[in-house]
PDB file of N, CA and C in Angstrom:
ATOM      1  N   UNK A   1      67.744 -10.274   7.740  1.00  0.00           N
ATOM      2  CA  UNK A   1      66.353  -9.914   7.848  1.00  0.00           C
ATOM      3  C   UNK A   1      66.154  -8.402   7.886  1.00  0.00           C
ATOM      4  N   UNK A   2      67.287  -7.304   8.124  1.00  0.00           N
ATOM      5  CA  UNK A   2      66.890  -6.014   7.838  1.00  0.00           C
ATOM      6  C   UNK A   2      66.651  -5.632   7.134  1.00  0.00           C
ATOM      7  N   UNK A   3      67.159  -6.210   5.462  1.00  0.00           N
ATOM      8  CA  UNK A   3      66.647  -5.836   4.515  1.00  0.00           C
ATOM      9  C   UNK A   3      65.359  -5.971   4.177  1.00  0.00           C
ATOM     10  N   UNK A   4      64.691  -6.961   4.674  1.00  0.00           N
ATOM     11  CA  UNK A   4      63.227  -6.940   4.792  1.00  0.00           C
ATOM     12  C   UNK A   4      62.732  -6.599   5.416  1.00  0.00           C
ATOM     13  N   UNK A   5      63.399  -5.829   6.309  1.00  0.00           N
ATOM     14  CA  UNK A   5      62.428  -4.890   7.119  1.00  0.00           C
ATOM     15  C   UNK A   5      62.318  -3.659   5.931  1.00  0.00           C
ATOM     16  N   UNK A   6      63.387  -3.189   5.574  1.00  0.00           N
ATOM     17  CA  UNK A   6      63.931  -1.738   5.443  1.00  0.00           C
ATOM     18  C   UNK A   6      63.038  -2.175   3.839  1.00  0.00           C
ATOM     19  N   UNK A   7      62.903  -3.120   3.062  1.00  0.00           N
ATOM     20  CA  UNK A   7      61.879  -3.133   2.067  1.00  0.00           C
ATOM     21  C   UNK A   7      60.688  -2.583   2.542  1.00  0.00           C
ATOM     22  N   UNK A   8      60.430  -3.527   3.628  1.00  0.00           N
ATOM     23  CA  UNK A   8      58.971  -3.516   3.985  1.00  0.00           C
ATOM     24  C   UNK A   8      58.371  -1.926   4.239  1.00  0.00           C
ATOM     25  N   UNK A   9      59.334  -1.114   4.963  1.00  0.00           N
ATOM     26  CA  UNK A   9      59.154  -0.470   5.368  1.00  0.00           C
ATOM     27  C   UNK A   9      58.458   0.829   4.194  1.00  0.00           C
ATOM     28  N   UNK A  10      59.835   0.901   2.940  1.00  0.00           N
ATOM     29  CA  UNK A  10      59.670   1.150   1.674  1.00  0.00           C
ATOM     30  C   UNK A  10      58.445   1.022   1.062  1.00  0.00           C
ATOM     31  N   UNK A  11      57.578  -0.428   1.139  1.00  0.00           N
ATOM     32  CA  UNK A  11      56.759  -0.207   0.964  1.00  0.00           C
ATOM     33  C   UNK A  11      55.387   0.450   1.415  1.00  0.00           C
ATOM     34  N   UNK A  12      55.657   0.282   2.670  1.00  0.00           N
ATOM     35  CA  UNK A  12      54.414   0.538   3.222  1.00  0.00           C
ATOM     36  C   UNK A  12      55.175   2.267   3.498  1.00  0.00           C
ATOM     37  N   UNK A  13      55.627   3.065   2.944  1.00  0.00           N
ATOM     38  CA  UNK A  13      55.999   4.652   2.909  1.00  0.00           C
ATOM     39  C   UNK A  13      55.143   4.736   1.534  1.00  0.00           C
ATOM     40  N   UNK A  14      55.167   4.252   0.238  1.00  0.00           N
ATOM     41  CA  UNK A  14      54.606   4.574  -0.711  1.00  0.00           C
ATOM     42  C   UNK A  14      53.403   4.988  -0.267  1.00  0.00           C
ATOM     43  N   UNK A  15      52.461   4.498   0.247  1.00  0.00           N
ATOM     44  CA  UNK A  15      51.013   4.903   0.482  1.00  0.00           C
ATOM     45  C   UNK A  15      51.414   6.606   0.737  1.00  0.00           C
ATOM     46  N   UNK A  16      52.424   6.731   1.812  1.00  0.00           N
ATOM     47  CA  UNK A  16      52.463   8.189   2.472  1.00  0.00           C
ATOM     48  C   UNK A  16      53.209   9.022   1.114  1.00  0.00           C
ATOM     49  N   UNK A  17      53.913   8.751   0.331  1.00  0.00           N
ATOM     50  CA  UNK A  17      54.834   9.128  -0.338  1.00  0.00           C
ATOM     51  C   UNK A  17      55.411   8.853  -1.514  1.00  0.00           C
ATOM     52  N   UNK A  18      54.895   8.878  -2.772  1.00  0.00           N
ATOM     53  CA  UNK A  18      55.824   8.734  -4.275  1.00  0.00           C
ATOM     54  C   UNK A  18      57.039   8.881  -4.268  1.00  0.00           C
ATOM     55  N   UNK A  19      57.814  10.016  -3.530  1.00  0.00           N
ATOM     56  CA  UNK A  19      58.656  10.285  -3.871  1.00  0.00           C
ATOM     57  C   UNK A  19      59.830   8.913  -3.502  1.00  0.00           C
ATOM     58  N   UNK A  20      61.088   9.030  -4.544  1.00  0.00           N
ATOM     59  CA  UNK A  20      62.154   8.277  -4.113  1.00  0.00           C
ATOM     60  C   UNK A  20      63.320   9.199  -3.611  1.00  0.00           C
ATOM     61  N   UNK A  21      64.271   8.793  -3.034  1.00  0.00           N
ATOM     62  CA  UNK A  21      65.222   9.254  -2.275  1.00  0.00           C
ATOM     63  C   UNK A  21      66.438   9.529  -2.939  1.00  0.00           C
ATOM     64  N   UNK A  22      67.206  10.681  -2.838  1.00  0.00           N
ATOM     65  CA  UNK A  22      68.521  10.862  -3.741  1.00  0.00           C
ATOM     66  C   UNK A  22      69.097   8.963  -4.343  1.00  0.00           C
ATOM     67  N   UNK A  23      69.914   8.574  -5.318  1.00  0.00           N
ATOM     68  CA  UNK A  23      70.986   7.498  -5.601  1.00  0.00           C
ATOM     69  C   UNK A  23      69.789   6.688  -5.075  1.00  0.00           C
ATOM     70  N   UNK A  24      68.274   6.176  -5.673  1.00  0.00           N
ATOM     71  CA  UNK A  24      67.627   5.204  -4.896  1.00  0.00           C
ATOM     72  C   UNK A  24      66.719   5.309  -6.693  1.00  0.00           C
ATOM     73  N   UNK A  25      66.377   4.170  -6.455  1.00  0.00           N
ATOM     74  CA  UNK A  25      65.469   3.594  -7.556  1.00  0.00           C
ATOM     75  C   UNK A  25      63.899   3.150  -7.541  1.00  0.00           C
ATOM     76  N   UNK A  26      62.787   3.568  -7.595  1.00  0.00           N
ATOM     77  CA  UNK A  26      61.721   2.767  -7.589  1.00  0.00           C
ATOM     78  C   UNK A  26      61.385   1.726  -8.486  1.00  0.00           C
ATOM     79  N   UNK A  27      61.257   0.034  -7.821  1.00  0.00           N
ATOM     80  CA  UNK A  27      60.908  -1.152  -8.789  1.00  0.00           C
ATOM     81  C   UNK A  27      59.397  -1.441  -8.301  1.00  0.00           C
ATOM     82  N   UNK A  28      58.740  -2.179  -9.578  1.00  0.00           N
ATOM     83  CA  UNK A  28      57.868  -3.112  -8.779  1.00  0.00           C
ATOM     84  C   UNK A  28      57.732  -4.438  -9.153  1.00  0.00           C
ATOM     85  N   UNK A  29      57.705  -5.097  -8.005  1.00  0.00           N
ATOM     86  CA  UNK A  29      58.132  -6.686  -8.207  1.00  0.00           C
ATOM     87  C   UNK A  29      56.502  -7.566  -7.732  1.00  0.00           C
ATOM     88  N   UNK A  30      56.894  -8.534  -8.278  1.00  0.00           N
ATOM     89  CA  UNK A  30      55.843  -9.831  -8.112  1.00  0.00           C
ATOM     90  C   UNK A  30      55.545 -10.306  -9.418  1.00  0.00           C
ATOM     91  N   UNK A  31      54.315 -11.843  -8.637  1.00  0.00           N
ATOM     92  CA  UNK A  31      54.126 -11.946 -10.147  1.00  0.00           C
ATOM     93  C   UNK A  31      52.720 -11.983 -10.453  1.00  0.00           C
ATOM     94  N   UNK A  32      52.102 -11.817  -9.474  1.00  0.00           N
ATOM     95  CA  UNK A  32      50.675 -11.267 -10.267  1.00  0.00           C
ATOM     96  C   UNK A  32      50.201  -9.908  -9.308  1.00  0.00           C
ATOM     97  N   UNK A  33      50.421  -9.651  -7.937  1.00  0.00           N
ATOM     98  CA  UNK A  33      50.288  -8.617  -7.307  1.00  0.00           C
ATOM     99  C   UNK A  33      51.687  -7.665  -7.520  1.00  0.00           C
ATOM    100  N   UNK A  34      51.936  -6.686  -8.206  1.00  0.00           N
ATOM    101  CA  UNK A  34      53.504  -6.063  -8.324  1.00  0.00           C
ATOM    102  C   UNK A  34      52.985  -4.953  -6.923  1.00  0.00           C
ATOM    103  N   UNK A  35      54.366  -4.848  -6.514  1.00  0.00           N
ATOM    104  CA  UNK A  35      54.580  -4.023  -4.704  1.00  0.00           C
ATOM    105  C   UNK A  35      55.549  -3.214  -5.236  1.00  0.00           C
ATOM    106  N   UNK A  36      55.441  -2.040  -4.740  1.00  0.00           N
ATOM    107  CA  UNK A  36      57.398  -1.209  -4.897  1.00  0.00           C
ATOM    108  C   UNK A  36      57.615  -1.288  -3.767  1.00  0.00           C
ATOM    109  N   UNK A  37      58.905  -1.278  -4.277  1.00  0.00           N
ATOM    110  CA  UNK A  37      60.792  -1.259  -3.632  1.00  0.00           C
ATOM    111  C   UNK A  37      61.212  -0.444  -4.179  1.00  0.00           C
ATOM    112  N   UNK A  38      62.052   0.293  -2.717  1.00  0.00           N
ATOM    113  CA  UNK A  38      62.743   1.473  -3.517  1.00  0.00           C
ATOM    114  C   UNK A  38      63.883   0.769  -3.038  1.00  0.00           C
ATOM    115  N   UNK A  39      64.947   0.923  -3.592  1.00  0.00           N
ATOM    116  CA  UNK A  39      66.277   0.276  -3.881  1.00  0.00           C
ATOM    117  C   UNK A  39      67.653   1.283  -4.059  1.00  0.00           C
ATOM    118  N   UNK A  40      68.530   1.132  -3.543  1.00  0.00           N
ATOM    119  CA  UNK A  40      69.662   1.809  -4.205  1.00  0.00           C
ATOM    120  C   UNK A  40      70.363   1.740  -5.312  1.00  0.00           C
ATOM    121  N   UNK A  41      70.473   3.095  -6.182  1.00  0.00           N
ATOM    122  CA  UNK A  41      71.426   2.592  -7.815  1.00  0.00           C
ATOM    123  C   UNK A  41      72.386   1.720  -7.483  1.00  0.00           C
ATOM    124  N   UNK A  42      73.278   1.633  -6.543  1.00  0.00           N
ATOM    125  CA  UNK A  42      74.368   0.496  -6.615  1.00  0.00           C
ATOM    126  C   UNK A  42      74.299  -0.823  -6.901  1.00  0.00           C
ATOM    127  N   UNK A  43      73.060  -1.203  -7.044  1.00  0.00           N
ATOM    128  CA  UNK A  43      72.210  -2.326  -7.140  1.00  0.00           C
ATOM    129  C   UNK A  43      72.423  -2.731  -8.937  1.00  0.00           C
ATOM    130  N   UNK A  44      71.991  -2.074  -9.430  1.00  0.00           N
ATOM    131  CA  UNK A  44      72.266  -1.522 -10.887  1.00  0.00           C
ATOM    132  C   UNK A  44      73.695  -2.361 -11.311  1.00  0.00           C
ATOM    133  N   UNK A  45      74.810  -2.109 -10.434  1.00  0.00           N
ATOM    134  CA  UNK A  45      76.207  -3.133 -11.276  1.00  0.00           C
ATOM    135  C   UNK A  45      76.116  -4.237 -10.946  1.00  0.00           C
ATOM    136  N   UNK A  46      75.126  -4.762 -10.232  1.00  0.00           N
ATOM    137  CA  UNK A  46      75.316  -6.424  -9.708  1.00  0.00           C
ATOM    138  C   UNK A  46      74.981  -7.039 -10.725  1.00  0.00           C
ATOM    139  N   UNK A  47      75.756  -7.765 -11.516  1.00  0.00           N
ATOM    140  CA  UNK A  47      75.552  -8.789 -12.698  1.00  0.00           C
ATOM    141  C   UNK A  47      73.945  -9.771 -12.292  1.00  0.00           C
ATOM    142  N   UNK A  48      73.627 -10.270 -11.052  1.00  0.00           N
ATOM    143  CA  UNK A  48      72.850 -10.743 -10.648  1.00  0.00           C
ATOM    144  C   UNK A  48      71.277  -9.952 -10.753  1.00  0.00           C
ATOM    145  N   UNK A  49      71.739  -8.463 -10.434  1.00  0.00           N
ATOM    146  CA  UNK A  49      70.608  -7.863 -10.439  1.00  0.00           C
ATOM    147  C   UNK A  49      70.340  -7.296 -12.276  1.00  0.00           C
ATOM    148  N   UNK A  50      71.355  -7.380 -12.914  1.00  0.00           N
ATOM    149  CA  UNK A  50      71.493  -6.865 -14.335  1.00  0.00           C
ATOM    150  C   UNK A  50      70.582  -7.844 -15.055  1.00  0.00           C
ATOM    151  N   UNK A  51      70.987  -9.205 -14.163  1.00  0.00           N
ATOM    152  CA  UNK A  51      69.896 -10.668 -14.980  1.00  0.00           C
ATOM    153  C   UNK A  51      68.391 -10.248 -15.102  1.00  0.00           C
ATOM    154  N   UNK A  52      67.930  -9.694 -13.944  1.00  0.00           N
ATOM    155  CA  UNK A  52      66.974  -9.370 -13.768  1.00  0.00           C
ATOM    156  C   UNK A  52      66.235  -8.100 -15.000  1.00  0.00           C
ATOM    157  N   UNK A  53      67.238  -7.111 -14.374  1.00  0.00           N
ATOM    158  CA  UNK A  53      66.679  -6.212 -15.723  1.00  0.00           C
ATOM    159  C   UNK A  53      66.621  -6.519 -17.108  1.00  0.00           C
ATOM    160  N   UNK A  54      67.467  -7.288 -17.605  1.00  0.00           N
ATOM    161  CA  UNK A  54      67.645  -8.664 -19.495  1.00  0.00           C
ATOM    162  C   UNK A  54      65.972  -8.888 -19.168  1.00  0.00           C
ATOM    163  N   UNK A  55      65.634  -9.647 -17.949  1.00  0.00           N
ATOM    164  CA  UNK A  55      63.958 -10.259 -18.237  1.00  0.00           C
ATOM    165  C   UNK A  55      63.400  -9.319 -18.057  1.00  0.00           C
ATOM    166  N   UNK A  56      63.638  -8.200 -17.552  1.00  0.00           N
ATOM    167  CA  UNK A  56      62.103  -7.542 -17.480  1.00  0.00           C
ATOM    168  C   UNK A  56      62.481  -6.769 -19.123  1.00  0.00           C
ATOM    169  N   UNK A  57      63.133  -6.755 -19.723  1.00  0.00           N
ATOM    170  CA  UNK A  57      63.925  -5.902 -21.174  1.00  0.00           C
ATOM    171  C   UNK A  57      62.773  -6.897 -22.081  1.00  0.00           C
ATOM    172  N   UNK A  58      63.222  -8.265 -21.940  1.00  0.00           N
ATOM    173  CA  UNK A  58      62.542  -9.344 -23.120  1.00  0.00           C
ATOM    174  C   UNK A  58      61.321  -9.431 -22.544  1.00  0.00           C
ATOM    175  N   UNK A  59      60.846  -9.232 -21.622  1.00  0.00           N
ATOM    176  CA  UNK A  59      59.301  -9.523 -20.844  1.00  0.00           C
ATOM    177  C   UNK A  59      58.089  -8.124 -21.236  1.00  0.00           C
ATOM    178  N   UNK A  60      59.129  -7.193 -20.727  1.00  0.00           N
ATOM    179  CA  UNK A  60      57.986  -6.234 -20.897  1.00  0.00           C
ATOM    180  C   UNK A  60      58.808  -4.953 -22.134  1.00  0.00           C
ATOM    181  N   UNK A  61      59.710  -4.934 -22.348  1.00  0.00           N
ATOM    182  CA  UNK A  61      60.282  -3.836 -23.433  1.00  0.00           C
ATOM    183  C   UNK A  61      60.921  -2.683 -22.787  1.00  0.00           C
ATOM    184  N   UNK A  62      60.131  -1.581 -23.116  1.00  0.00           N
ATOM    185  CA  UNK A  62      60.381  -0.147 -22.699  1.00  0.00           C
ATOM    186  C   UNK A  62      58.594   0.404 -22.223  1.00  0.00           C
ATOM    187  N   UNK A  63      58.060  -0.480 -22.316  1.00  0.00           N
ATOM    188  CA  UNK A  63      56.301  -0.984 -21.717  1.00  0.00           C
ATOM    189  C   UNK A  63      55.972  -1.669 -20.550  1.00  0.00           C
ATOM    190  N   UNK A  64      55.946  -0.980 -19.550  1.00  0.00           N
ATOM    191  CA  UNK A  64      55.817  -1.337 -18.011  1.00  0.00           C
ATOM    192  C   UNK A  64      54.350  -1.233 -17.742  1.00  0.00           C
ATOM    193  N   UNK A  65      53.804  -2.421 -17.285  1.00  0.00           N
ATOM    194  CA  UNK A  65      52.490  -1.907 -16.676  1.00  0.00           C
ATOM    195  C   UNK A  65      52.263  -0.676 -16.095  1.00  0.00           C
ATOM    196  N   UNK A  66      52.813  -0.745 -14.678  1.00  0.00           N
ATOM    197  CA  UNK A  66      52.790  -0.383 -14.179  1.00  0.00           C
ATOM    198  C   UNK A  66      53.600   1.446 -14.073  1.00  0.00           C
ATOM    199  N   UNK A  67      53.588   1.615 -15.444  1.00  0.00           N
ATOM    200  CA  UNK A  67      54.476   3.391 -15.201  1.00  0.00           C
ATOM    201  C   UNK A  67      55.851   2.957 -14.857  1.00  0.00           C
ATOM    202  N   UNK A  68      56.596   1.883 -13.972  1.00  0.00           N
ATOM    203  CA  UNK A  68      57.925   2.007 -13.592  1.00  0.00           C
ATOM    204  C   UNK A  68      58.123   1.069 -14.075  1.00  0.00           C
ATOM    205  N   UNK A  69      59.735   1.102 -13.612  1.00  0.00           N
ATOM    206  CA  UNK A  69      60.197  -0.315 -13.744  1.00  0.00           C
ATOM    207  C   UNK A  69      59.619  -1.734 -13.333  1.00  0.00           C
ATOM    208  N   UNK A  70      59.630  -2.405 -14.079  1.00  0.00           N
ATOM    209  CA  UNK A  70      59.104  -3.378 -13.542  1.00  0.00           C
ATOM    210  C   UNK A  70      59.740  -4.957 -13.617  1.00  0.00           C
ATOM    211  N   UNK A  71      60.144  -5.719 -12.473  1.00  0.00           N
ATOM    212  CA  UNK A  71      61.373  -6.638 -12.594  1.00  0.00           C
ATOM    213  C   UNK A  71      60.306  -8.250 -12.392  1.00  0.00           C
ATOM    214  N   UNK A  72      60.039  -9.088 -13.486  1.00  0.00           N
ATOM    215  CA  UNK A  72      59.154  -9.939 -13.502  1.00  0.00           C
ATOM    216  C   UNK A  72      59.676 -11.279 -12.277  1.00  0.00           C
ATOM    217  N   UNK A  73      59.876 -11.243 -11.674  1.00  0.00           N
ATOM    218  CA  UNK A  73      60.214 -12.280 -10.631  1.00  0.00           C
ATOM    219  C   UNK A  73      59.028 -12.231  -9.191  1.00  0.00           C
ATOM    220  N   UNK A  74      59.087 -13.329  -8.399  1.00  0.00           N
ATOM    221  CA  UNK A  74      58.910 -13.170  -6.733  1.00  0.00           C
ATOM    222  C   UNK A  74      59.273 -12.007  -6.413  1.00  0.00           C
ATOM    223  N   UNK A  75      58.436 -11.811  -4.978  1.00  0.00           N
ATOM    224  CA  UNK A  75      58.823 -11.009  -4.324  1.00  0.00           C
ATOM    225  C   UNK A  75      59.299 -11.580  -3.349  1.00  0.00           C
ATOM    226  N   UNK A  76      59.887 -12.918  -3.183  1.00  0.00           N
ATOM    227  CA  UNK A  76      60.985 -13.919  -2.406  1.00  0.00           C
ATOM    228  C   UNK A  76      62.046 -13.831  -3.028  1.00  0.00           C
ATOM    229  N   UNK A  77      62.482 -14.104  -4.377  1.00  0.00           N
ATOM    230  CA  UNK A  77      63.239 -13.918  -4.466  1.00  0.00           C
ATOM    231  C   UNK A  77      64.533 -12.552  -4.629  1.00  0.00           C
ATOM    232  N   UNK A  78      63.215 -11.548  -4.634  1.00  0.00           N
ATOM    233  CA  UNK A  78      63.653 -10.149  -4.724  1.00  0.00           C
ATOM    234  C   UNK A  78      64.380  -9.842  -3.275  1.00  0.00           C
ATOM    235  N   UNK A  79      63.259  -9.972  -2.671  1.00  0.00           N
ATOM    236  CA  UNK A  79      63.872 -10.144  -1.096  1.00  0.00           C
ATOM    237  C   UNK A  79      65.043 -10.301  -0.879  1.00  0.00           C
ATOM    238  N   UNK A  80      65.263 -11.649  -1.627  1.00  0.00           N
ATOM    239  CA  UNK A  80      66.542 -12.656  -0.842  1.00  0.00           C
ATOM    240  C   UNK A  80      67.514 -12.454  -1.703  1.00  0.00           C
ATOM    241  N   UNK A  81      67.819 -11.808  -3.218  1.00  0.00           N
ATOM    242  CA  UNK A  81      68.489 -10.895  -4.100  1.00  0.00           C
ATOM    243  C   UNK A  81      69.225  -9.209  -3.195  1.00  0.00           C
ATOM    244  N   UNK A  82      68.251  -8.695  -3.018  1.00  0.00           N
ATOM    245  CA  UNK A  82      68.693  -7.287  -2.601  1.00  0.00           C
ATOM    246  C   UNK A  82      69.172  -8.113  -0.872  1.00  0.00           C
ATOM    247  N   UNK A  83      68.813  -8.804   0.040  1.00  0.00           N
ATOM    248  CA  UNK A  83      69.396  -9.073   1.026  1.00  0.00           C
ATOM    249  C   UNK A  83      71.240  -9.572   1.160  1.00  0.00           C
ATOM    250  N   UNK A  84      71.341 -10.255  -0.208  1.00  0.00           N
ATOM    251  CA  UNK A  84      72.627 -10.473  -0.420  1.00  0.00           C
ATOM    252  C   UNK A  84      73.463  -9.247  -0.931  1.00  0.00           C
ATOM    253  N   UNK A  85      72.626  -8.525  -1.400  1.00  0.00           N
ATOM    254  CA  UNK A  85      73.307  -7.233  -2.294  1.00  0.00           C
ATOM    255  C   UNK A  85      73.673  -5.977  -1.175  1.00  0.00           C
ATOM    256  N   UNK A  86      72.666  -6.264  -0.108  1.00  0.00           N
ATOM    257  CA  UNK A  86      73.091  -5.665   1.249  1.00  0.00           C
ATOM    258  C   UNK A  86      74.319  -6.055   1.510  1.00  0.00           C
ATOM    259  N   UNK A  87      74.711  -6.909   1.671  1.00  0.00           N
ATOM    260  CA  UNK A  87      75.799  -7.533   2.786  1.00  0.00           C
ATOM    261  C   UNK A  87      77.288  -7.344   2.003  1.00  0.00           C
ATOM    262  N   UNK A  88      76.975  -7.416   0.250  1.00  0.00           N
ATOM    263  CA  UNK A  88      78.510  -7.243  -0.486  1.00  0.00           C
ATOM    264  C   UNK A  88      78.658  -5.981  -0.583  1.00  0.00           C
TER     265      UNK A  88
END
């Protein structure tokens, strides 16, 4: 559950702050409300998290709504993705 804190937290800093943090990534996830997550690049080699970026590649292109990245899934399952990616 820290990782959902330490999301949560992420998010609710955007209001105060754009900026992202050295080796950290800004996403935005959901599927009809998108939220950012800022995330760490290490995240980037997880074959699991790579799945993710393939759909947002065939979903949205190099054409993000939203200006960033944008990873077309839940924001449950994002959650419960980067919570495992914590722990390995």
């Amino acid at each position: 559950m820290a990782i959902h804190k330490m999301l949560r937290r992420s998010l609710s800093a955007e209001k105060k702050s754009t900026e992202v943090p050295k080796v950290h990534l800004a996403v935005y996830v959901g599927e009809n409300e998108k939220k950012r997550f800022v995330i760490p690049l290490s995240y980037l080699k997880n074959h699991l998290f790579q799945e993710l970026l393939c759909q947002a590649e065939e979903e949205f292109g190099f054409h993000h709504p939203t200006g960033g990245l944008t990873i077309p899934c839940s924001e449950e399952l994002f959650i419960d993705l980067t919570s495992h990616l914590s722990r390995t």
